[in-house]
PDB file of N, CA and C in Angstrom:
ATOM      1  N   UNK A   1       9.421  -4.385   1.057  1.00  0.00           N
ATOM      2  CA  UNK A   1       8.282  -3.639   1.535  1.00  0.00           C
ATOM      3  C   UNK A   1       8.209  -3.717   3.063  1.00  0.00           C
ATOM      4  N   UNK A   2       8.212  -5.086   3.749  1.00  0.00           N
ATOM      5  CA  UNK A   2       8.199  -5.259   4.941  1.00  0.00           C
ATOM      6  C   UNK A   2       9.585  -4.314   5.516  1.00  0.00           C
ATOM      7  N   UNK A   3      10.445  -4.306   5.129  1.00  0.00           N
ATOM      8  CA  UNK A   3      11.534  -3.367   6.133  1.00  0.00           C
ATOM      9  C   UNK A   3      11.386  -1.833   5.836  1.00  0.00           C
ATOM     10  N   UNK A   4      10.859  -1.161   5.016  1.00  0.00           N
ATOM     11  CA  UNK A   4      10.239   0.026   4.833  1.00  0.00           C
ATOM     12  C   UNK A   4       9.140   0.368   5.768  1.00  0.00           C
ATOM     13  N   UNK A   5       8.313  -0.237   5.793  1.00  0.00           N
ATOM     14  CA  UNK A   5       7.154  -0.393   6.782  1.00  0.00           C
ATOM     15  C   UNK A   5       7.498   0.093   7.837  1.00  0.00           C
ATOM     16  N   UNK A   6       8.528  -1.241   8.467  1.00  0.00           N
ATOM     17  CA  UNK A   6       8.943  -1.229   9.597  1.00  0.00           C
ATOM     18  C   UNK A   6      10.144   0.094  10.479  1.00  0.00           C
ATOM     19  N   UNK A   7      10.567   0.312   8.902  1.00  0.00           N
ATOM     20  CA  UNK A   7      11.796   1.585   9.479  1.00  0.00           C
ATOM     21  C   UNK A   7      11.049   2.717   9.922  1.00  0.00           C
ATOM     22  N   UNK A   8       9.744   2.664   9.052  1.00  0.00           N
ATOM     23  CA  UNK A   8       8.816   3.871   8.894  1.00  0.00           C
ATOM     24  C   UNK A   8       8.379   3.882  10.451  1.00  0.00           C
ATOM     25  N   UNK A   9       8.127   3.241  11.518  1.00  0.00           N
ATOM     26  CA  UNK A   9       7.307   2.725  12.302  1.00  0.00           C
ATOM     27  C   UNK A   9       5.997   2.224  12.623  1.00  0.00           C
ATOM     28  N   UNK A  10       5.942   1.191  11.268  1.00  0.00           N
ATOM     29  CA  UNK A  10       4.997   0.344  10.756  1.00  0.00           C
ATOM     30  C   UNK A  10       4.994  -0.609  11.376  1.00  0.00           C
ATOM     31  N   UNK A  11       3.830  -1.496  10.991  1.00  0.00           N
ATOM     32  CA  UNK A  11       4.061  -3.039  11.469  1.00  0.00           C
ATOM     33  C   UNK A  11       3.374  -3.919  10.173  1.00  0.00           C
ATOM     34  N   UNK A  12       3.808  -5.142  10.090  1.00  0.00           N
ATOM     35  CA  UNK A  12       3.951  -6.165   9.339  1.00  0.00           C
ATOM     36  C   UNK A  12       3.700  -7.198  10.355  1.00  0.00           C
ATOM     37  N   UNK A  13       2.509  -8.009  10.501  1.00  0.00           N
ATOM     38  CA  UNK A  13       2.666  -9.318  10.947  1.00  0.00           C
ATOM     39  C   UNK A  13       3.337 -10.292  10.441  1.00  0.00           C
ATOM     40  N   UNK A  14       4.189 -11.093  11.384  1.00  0.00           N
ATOM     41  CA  UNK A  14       5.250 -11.518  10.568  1.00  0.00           C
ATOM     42  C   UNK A  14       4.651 -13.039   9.494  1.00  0.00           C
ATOM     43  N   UNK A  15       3.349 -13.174  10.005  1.00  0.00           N
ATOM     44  CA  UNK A  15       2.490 -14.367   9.164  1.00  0.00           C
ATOM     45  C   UNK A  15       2.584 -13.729   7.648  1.00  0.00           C
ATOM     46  N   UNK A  16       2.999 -12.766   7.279  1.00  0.00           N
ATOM     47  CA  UNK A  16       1.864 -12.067   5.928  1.00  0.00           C
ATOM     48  C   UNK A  16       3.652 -11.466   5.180  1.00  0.00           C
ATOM     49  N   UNK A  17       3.016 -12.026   4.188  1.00  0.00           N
ATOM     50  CA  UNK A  17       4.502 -11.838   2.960  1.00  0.00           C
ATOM     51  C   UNK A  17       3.618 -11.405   1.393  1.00  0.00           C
ATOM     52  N   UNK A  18       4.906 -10.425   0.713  1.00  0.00           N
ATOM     53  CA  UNK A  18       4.321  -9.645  -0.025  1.00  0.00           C
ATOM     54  C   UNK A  18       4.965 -10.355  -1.307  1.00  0.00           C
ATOM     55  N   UNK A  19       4.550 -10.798  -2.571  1.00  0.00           N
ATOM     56  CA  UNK A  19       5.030 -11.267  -3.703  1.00  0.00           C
ATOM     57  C   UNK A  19       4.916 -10.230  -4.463  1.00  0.00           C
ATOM     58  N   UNK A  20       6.455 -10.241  -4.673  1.00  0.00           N
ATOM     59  CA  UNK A  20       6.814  -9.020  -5.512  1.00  0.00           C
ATOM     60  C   UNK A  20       6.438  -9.272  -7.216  1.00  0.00           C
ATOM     61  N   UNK A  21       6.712 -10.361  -7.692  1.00  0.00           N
ATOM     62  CA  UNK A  21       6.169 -10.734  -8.870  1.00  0.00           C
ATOM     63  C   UNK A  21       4.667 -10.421  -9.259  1.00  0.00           C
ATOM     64  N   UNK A  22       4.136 -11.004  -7.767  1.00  0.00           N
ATOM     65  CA  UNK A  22       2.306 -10.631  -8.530  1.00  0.00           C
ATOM     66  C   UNK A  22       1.637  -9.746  -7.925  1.00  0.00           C
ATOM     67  N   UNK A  23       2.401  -8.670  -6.981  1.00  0.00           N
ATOM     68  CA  UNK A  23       2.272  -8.047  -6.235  1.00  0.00           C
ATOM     69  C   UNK A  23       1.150  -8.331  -5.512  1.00  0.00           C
ATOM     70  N   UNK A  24       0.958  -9.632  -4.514  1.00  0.00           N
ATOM     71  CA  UNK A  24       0.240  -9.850  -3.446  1.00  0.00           C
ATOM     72  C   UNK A  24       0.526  -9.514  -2.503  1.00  0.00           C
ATOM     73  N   UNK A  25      -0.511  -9.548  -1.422  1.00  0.00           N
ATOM     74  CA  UNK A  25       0.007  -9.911   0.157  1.00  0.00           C
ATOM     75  C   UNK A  25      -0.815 -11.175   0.558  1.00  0.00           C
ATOM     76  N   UNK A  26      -0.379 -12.018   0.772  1.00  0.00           N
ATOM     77  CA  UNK A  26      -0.299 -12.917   1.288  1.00  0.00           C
ATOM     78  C   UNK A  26      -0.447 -13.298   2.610  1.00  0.00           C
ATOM     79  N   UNK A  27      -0.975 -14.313   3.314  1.00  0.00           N
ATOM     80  CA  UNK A  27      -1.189 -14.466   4.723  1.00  0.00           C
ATOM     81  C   UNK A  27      -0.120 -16.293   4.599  1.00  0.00           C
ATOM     82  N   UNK A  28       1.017 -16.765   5.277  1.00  0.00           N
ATOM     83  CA  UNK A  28       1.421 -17.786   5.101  1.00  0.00           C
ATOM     84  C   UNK A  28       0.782 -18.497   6.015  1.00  0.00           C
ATOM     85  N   UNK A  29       0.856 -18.482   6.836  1.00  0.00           N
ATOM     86  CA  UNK A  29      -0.061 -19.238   8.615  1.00  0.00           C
ATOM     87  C   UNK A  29      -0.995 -18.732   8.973  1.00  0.00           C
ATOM     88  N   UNK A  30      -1.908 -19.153   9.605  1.00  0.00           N
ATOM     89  CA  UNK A  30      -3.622 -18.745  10.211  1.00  0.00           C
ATOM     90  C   UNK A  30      -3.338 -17.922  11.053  1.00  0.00           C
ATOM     91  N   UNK A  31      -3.700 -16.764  10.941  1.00  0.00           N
ATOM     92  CA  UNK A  31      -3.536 -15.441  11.608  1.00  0.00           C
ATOM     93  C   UNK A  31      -5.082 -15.713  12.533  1.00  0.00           C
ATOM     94  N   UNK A  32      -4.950 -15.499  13.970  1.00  0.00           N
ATOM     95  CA  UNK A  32      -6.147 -14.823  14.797  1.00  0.00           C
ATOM     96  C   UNK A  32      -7.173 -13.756  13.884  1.00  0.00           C
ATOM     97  N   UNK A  33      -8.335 -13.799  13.995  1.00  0.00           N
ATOM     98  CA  UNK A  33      -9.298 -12.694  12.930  1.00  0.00           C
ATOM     99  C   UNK A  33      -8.900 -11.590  14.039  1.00  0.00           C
ATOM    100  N   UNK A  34      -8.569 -11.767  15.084  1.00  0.00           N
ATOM    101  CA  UNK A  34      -8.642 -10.047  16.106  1.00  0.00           C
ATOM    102  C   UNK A  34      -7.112  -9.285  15.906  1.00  0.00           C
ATOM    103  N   UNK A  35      -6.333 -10.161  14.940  1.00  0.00           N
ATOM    104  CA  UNK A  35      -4.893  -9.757  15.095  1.00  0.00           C
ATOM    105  C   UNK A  35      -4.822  -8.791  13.891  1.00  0.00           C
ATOM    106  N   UNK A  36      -3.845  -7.693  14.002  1.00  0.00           N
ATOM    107  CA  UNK A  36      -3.631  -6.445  12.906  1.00  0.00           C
ATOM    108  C   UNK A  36      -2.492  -7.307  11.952  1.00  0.00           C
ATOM    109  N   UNK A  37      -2.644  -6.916  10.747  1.00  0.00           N
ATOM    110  CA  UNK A  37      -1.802  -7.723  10.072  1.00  0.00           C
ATOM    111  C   UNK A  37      -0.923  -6.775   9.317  1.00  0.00           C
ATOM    112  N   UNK A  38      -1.377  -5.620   9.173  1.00  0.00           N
ATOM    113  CA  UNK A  38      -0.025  -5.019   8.457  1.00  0.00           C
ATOM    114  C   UNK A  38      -1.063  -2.855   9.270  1.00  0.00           C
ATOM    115  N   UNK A  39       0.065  -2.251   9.346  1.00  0.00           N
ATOM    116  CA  UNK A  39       0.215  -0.806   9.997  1.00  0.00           C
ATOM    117  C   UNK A  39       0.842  -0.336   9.001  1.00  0.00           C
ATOM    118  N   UNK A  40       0.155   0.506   7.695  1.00  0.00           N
ATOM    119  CA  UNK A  40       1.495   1.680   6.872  1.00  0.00           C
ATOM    120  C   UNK A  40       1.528   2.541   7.377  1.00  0.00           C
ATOM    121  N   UNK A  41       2.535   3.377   7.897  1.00  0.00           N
ATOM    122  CA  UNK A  41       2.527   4.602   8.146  1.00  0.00           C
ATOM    123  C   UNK A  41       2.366   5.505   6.848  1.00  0.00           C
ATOM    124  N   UNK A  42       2.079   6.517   7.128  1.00  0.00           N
ATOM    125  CA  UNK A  42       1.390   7.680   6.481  1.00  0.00           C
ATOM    126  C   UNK A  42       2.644   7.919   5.548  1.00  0.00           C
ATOM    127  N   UNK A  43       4.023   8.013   5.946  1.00  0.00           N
ATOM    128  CA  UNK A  43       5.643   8.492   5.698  1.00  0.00           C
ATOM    129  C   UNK A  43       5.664   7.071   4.267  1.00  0.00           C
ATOM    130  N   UNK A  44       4.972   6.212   4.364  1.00  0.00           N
ATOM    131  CA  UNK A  44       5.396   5.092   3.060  1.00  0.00           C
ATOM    132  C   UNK A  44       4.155   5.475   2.265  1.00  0.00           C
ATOM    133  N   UNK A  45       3.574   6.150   2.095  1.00  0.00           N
ATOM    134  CA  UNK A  45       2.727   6.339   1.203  1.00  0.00           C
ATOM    135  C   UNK A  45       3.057   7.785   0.270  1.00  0.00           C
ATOM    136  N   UNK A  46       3.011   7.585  -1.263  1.00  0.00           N
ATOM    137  CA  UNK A  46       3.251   8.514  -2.001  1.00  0.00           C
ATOM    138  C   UNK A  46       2.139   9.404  -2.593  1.00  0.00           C
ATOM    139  N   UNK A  47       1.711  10.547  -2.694  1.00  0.00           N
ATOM    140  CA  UNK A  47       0.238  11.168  -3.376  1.00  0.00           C
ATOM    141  C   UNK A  47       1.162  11.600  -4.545  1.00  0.00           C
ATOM    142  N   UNK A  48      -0.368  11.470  -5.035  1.00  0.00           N
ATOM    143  CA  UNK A  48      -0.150  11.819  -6.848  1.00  0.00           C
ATOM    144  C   UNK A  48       0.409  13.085  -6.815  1.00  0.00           C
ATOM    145  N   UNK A  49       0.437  13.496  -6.149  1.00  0.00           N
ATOM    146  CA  UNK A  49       0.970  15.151  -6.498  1.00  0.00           C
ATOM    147  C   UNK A  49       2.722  14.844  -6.636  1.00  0.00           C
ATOM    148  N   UNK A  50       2.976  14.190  -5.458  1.00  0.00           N
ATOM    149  CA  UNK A  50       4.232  13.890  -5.751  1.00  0.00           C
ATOM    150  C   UNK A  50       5.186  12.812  -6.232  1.00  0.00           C
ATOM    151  N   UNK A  51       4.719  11.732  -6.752  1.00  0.00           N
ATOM    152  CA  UNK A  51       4.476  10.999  -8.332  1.00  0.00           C
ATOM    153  C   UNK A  51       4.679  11.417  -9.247  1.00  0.00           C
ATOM    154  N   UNK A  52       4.052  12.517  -8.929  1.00  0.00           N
ATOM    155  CA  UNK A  52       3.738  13.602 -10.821  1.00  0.00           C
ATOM    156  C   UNK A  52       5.201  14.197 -10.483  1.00  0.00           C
ATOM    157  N   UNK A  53       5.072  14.994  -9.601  1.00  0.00           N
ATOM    158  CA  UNK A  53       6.829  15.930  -9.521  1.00  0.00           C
ATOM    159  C   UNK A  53       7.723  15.056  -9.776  1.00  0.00           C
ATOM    160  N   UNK A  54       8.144  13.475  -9.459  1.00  0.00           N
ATOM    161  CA  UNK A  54       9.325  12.586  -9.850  1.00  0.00           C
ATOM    162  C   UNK A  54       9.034  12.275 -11.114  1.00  0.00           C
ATOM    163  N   UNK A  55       7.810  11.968 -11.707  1.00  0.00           N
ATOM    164  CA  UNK A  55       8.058  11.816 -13.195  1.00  0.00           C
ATOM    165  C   UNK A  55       6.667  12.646 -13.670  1.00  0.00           C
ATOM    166  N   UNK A  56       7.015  13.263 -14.185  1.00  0.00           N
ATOM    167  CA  UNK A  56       5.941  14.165 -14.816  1.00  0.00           C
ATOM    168  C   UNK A  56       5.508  13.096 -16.351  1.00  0.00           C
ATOM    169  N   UNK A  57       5.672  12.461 -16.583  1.00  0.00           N
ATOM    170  CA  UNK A  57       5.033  11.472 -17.976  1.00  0.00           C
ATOM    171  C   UNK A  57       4.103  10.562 -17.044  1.00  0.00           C
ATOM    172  N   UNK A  58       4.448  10.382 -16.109  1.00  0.00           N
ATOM    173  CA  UNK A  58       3.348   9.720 -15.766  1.00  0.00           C
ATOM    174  C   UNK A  58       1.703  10.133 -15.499  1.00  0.00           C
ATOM    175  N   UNK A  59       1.620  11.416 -15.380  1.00  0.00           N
ATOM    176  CA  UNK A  59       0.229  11.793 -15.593  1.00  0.00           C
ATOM    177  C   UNK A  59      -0.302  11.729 -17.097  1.00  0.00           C
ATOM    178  N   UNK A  60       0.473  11.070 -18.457  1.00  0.00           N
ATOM    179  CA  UNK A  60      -0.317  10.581 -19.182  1.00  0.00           C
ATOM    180  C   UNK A  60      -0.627   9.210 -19.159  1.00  0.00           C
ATOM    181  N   UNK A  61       0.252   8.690 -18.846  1.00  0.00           N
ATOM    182  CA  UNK A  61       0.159   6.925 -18.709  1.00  0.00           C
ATOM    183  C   UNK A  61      -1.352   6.907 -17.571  1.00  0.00           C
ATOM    184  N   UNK A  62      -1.099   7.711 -16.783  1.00  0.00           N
ATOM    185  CA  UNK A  62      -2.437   7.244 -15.540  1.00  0.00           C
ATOM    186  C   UNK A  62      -3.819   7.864 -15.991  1.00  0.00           C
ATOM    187  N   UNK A  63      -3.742   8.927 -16.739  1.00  0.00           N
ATOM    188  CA  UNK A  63      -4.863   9.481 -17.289  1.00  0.00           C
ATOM    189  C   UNK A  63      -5.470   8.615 -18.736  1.00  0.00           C
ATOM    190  N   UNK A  64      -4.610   7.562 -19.095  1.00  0.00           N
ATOM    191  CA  UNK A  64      -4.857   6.797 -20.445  1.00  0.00           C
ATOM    192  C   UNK A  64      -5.400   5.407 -19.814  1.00  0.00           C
ATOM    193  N   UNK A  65      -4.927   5.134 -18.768  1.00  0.00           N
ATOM    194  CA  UNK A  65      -5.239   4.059 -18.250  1.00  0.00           C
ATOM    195  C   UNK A  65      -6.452   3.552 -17.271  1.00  0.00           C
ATOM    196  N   UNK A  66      -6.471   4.615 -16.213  1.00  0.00           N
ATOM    197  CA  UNK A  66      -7.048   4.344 -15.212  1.00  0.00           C
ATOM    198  C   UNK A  66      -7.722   5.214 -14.647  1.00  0.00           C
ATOM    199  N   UNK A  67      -8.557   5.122 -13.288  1.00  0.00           N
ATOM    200  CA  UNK A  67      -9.590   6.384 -13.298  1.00  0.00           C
ATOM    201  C   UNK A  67      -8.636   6.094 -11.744  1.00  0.00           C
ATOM    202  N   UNK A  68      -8.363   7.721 -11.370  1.00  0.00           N
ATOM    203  CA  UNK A  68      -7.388   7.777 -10.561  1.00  0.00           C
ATOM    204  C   UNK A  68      -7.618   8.471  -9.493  1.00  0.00           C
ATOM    205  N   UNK A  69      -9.306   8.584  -9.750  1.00  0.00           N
ATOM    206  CA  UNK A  69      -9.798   9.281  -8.537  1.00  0.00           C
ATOM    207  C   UNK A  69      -9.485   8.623  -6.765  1.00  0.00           C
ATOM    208  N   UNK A  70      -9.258   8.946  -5.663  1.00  0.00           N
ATOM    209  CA  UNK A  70      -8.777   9.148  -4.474  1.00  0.00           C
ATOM    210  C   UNK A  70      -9.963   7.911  -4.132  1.00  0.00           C
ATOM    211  N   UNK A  71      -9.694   6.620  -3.410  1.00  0.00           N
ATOM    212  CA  UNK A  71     -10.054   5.799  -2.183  1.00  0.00           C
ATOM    213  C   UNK A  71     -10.122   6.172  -1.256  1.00  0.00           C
ATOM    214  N   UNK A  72      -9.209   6.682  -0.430  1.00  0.00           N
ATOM    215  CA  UNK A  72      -9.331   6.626   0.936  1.00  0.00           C
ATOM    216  C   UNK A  72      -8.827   8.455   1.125  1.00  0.00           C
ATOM    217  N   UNK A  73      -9.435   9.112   2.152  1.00  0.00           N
ATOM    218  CA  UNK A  73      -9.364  10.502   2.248  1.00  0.00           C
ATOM    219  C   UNK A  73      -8.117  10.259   4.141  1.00  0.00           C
ATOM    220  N   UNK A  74      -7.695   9.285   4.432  1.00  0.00           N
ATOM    221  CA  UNK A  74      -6.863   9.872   5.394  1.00  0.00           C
ATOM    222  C   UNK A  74      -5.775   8.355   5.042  1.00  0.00           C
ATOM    223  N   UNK A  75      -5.138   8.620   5.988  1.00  0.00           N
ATOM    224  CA  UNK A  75      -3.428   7.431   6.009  1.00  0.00           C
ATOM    225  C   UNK A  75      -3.860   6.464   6.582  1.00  0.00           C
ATOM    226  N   UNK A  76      -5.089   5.769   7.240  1.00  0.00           N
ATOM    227  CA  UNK A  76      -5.234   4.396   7.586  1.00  0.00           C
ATOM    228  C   UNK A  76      -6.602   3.800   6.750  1.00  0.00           C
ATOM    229  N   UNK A  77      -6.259   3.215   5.588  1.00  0.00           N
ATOM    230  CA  UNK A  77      -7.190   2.352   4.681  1.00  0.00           C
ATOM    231  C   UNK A  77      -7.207   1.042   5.012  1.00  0.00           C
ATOM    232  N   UNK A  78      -8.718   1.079   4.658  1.00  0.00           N
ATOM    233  CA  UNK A  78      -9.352  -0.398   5.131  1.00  0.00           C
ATOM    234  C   UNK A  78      -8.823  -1.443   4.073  1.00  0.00           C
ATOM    235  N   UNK A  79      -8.177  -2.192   4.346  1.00  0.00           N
ATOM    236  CA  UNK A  79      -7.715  -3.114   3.129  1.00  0.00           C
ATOM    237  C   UNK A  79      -9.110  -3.752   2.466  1.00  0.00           C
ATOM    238  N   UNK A  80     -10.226  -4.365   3.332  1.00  0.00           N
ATOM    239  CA  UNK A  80     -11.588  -4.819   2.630  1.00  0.00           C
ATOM    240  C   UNK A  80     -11.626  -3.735   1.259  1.00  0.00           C
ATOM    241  N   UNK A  81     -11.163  -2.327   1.377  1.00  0.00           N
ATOM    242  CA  UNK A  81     -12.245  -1.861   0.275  1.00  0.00           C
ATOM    243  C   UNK A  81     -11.167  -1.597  -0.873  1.00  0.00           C
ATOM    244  N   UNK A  82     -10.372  -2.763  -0.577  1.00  0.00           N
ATOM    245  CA  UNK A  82      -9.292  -2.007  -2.116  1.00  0.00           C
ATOM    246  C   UNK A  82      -9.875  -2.968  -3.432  1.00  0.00           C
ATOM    247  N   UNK A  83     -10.023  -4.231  -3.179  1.00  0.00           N
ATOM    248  CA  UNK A  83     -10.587  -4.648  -4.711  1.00  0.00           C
ATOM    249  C   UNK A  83     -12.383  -5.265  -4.648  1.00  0.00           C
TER     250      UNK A  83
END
C-alpha cells in the first residue's frame, strides 16, 4: 500500500504501517499531533462505478451486505470519520 501511495504522489509517514492481515493502519512511534500521516492521492482510489465494471458480481455481494452509500464527496477524507 505504502509504495502505491507513494508512486501515486502520495505520502505515507514513515511512523505508520499498514497490516495487511487485519487491515489496519497503524502508528509504530509517537508521531507529532501537527504531523500529516498518510496523503492518498485521488489516482489510488477506486469508485464503485468502476469496481462494478472489473467485476460485475460484486454489486450483489455489496448490495447483500452493506449499505454502500458514499462518505466522503471529494479525494481528501478525514480519517476521524471512517469508523
Amino acid at each position: 500500500m505504502r509504495d502505491e501511495i507513494i508512486l501515486n504522489e502520495g505520502f505515507v509517514h514513515p511512523n505508520l504501517d499498514f497490516s495487511y492481515s487485519s487491515r489496519d493502519l497503524i502508528v509504530n512511534e509517537k508521531v507529532c499531533k501537527d504531523k500529516i500521516l498518510i496523503k492518498i492521492p485521488s489516482t489510488s482510489f477506486i469508485t464503485k462505478k468502476e469496481a462494478l465494471s472489473m467485476c460485475p458480481s460484486l454489486k450483489y455481494i455489496l448490495e447483500s451486505t452493506i449499505d454502500i452509500s458514499p462518505i466522503y464527496t471529494t479525494s481528501v477524507a478525514d480519517l476521524g470519520k471512517v469508523l
